[in-house]
N, C-alpha and C. Protein backbone atom coordinates (compact mmCIF):
# COMPACT_ATOMS: atom_id res chain seq x y z
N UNK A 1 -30.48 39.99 41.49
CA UNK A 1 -30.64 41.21 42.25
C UNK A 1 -29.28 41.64 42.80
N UNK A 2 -29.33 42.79 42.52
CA UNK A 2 -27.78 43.52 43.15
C UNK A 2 -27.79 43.04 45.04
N UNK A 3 -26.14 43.37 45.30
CA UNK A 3 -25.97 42.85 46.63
C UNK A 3 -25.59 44.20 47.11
N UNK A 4 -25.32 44.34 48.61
CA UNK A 4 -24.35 45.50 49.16
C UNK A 4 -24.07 44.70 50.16
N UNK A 5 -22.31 44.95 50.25
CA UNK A 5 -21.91 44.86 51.90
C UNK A 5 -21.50 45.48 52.62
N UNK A 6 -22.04 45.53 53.84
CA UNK A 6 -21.39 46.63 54.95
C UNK A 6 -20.41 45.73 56.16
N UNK A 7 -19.49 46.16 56.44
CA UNK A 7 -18.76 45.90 57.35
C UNK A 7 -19.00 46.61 59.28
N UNK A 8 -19.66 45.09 59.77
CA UNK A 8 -20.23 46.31 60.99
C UNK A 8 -19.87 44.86 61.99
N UNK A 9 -19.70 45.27 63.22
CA UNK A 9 -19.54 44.26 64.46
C UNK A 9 -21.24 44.42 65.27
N UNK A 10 -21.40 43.08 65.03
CA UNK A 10 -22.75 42.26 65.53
C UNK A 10 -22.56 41.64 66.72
N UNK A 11 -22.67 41.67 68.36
CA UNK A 11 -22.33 41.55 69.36
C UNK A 11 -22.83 39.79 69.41
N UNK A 12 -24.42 39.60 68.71
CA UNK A 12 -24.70 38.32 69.17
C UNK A 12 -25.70 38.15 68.27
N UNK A 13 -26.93 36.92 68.49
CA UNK A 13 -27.80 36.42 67.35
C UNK A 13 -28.82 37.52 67.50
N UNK A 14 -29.15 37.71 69.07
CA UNK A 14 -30.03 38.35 69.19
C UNK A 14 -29.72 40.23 68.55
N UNK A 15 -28.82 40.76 68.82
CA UNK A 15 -28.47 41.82 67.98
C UNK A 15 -28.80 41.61 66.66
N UNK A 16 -28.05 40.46 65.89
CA UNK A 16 -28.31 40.19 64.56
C UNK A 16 -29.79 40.14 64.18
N UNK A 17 -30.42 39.77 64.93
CA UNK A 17 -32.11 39.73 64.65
C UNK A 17 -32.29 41.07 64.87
N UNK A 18 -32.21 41.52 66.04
CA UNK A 18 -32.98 43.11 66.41
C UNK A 18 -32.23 44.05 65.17
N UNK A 19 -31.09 43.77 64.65
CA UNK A 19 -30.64 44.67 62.96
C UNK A 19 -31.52 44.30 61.87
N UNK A 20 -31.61 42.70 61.71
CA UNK A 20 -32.72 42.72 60.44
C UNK A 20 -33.74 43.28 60.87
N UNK A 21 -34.87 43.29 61.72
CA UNK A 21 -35.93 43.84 62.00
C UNK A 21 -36.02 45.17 61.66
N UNK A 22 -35.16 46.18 62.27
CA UNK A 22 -34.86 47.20 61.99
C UNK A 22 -34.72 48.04 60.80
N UNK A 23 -33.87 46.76 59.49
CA UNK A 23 -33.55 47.04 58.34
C UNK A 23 -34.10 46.82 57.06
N UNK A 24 -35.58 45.17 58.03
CA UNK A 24 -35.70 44.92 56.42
C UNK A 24 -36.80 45.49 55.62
N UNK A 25 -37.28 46.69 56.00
CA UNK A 25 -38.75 47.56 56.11
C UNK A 25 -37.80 48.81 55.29
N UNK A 26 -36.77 48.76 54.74
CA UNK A 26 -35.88 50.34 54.32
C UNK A 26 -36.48 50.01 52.77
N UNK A 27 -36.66 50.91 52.17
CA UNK A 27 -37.02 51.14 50.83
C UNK A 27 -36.15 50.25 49.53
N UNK A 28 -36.69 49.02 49.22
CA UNK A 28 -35.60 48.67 47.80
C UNK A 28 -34.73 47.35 48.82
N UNK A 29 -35.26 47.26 49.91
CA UNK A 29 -34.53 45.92 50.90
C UNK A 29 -35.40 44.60 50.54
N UNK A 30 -34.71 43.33 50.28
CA UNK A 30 -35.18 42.64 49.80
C UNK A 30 -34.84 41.55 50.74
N UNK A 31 -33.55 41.41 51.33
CA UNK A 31 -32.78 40.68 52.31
C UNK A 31 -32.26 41.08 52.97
N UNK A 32 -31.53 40.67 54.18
CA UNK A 32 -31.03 40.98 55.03
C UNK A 32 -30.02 39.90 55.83
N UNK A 33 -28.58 39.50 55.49
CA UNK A 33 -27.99 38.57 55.96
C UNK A 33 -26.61 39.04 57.12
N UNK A 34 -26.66 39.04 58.18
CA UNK A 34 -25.83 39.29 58.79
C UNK A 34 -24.62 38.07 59.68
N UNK A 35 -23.79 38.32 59.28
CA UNK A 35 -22.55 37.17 59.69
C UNK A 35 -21.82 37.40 60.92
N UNK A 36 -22.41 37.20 61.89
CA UNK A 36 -21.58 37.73 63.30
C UNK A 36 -20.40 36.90 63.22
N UNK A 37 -19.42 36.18 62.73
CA UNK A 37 -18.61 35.75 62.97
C UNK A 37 -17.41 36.38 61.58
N UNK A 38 -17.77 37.07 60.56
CA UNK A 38 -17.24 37.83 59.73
C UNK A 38 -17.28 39.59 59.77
N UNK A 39 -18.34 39.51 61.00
CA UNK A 39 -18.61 40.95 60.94
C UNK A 39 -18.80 41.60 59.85
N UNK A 40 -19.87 41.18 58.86
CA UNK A 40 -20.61 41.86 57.36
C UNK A 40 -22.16 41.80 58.02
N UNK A 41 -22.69 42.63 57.04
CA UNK A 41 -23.95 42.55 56.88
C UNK A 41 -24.27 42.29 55.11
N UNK A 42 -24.95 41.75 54.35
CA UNK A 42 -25.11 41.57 52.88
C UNK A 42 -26.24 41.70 53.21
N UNK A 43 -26.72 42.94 52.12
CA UNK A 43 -27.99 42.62 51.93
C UNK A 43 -28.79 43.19 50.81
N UNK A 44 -29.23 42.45 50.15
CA UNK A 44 -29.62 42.18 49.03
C UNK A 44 -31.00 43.19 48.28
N UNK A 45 -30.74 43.72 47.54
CA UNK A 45 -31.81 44.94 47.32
C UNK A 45 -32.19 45.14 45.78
N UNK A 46 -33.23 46.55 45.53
CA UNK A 46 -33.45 46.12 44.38
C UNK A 46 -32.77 47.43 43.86
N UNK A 47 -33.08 48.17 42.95
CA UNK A 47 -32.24 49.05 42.25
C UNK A 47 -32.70 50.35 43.07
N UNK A 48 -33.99 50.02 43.61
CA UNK A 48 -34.86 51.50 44.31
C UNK A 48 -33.66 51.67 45.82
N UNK A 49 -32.97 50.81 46.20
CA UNK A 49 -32.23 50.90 47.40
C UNK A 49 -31.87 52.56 48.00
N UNK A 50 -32.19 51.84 49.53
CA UNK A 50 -32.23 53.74 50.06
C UNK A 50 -30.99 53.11 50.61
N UNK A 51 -29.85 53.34 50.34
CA UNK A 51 -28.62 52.98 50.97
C UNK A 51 -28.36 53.76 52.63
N UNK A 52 -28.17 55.27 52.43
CA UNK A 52 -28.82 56.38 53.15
C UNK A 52 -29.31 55.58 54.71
N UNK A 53 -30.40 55.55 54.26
CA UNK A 53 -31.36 55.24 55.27
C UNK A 53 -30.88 53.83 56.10
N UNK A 54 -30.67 52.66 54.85
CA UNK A 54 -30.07 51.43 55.44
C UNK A 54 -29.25 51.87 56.71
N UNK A 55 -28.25 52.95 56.48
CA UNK A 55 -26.75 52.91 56.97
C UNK A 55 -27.39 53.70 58.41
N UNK A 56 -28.22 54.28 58.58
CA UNK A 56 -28.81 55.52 59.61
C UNK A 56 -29.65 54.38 60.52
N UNK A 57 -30.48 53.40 60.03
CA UNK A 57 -31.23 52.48 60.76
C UNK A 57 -29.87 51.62 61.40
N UNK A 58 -28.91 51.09 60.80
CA UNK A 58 -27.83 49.94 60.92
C UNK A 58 -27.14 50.93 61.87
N UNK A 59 -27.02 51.92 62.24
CA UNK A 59 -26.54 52.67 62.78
C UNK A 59 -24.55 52.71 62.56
N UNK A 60 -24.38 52.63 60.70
CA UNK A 60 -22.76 52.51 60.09
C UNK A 60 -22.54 53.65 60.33
């Protein structure tokens, strides 16, 4: 399955949770991995990916 990464600053775990929650319900989202100590988000989708929408929920 294709990947995407976004580059975003994650304050803490609990942020990092309240982003997947947020994100992993977006159309074509399959995963959701966020690295607060790299400041990425990866997340893993299928070809239907609403990128769009990802970036508007993630608030990029």
């Amino acid at each position: 399955m294709p990947q995407s990464q976004f580059n975003l600053t994650v304050a803490d775990q609990a942020a990092a949770d309240a982003l997947i929650a947020k994100t992993e319900t977006i159309a074509g989202v399959k995963f959701v991995n966020v690295n607060i100590d790299k400041g990425t988000v990866i997340v893993t989708h299928s070809e239907d990916f609403d990128e769009a929408a990802f970036k508007v929920a993630a608030g990029i």
